[in-house]
N, C-alpha and C. Protein backbone atom coordinates (compact mmCIF):
# COMPACT_ATOMS: atom_id res chain seq x y z
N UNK A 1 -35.10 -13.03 34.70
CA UNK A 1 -35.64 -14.39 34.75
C UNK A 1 -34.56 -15.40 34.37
N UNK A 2 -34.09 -14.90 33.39
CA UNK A 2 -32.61 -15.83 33.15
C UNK A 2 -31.90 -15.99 34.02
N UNK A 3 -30.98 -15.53 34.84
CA UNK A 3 -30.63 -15.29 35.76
C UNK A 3 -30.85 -15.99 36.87
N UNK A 4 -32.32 -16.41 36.87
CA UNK A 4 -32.56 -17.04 38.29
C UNK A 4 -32.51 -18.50 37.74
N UNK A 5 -33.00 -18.62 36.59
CA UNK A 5 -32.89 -19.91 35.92
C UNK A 5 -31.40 -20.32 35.97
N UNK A 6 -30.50 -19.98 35.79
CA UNK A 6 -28.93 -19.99 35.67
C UNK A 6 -28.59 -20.37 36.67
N UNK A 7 -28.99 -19.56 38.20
CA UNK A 7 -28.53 -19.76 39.06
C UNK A 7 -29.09 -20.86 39.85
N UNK A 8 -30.18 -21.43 39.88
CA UNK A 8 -30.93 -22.67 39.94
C UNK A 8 -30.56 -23.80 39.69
N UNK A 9 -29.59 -24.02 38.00
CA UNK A 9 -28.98 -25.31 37.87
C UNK A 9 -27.81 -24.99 38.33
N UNK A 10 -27.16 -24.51 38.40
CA UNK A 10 -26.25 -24.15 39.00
C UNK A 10 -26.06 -24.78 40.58
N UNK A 11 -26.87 -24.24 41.34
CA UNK A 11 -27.09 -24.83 42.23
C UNK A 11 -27.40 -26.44 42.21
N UNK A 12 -28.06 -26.93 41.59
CA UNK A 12 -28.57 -28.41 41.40
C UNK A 12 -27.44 -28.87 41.26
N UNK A 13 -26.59 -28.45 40.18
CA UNK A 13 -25.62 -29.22 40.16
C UNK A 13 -24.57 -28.99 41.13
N UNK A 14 -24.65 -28.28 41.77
CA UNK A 14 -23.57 -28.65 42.93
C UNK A 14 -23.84 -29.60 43.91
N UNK A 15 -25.38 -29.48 44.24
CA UNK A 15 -25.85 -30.37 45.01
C UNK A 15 -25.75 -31.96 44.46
N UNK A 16 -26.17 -31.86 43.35
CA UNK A 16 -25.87 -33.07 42.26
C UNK A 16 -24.36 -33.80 42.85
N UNK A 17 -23.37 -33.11 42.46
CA UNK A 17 -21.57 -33.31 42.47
C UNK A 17 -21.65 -33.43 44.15
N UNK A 18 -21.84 -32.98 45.02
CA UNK A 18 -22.21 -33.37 46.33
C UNK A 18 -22.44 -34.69 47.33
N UNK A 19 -23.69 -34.82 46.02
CA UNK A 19 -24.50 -36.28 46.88
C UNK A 19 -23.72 -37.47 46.21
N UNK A 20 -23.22 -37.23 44.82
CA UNK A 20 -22.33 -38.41 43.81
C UNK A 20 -21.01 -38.61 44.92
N UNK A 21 -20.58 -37.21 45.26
CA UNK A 21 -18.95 -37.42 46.11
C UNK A 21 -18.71 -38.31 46.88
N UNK A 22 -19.98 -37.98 48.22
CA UNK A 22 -20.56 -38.40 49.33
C UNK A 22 -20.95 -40.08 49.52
N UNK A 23 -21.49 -40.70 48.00
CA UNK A 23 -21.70 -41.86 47.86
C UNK A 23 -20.23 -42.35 47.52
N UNK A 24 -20.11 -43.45 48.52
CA UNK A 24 -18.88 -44.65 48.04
C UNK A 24 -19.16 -46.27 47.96
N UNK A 25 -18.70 -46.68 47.08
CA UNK A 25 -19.07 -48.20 46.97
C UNK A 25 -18.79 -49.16 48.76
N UNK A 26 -19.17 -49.88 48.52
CA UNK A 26 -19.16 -50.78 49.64
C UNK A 26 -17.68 -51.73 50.12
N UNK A 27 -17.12 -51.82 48.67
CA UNK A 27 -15.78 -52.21 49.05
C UNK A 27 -14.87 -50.99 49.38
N UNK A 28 -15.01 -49.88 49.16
CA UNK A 28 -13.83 -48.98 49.14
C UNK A 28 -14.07 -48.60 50.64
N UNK A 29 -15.43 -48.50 51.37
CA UNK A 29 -15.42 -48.56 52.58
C UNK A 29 -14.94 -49.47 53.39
N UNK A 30 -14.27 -50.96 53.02
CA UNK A 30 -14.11 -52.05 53.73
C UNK A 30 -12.65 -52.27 53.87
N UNK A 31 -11.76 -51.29 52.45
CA UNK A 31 -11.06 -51.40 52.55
C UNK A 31 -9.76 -50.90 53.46
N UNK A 32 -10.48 -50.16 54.48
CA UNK A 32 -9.82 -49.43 55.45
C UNK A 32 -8.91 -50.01 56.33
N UNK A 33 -8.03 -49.83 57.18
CA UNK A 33 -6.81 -50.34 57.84
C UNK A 33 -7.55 -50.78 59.34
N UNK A 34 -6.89 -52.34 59.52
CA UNK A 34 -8.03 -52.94 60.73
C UNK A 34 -7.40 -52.80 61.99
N UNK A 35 -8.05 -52.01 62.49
CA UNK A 35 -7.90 -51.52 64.15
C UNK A 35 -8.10 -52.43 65.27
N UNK A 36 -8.70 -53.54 64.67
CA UNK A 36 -9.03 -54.67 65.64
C UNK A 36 -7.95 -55.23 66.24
N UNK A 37 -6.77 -55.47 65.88
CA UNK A 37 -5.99 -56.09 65.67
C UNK A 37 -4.82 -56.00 67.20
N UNK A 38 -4.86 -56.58 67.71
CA UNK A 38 -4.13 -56.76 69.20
C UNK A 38 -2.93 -56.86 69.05
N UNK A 39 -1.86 -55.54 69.40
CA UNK A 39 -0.08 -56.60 68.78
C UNK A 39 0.43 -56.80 70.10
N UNK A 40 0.90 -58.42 70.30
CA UNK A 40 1.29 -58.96 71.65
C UNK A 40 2.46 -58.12 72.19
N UNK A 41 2.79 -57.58 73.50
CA UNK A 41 3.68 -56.63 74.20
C UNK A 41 4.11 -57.08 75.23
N UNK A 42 3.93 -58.27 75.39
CA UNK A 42 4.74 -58.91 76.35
C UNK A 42 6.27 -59.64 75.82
N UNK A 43 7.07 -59.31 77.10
CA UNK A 43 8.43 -59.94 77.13
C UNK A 43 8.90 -61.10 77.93
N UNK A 44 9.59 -62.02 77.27
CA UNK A 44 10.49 -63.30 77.89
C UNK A 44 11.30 -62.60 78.78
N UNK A 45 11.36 -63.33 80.43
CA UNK A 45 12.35 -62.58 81.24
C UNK A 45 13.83 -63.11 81.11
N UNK A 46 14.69 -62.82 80.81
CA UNK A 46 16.33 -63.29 80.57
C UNK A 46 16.48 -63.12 82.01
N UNK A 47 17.39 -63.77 82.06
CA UNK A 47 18.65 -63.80 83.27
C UNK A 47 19.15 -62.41 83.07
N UNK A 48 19.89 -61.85 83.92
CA UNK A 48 20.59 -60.61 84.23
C UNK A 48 21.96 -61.26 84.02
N UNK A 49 22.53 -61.14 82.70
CA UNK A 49 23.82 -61.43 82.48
C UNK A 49 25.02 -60.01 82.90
N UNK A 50 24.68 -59.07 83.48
CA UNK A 50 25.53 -58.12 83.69
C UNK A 50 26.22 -57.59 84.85
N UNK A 51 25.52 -58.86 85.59
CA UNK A 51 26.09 -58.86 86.76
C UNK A 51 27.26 -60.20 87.07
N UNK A 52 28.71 -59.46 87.27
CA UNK A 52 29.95 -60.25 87.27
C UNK A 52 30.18 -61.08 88.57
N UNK A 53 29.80 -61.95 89.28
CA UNK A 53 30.26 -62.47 90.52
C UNK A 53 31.50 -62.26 91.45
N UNK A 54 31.72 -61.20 92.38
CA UNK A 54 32.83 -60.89 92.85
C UNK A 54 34.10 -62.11 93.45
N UNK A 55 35.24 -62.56 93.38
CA UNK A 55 35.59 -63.40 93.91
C UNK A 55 36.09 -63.06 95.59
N UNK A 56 35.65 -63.88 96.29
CA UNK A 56 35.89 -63.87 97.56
C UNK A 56 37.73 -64.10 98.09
C-alpha cells in the first residue's frame, strides 16, 4: 500500500513540474526575434566603369 502511495505523488509531482515548465509569462513569449521584418534587396544601377574605350 505504501508503495502505491509513493508512487502516486511521485507521479503528481512530475505532472505538477510539467504543467509549471509548460506555463510562461506573457512577456517572455513576446520577447522573441521579429520575423516580420522586410530587409530591402534592391540595388542602385552604376555605370559599367570597366569597360576602357578603344581608340580608333
Amino acid at each position: 500500500m505504501k508503495k502505491i502511495v509513493v508512487i502516486a505523488l511521485i507521479a503528481t509531482m512530475l505532472i505538477g513540474m510539467l504543467v509549471f515548465s509548460a506555463c510562461k509569462s506573457k512577456e517572455t513569449q513576446e520577447q522573441g526575434i521579429d520575423t516580420t521584418a522586410v530587409i530591402d534587396t534592391t540595388q542602385e544601377v552604376s555605370p559599367d566603369t570597366t569597360v576602357v574605350p578603344m581608340p580608333e
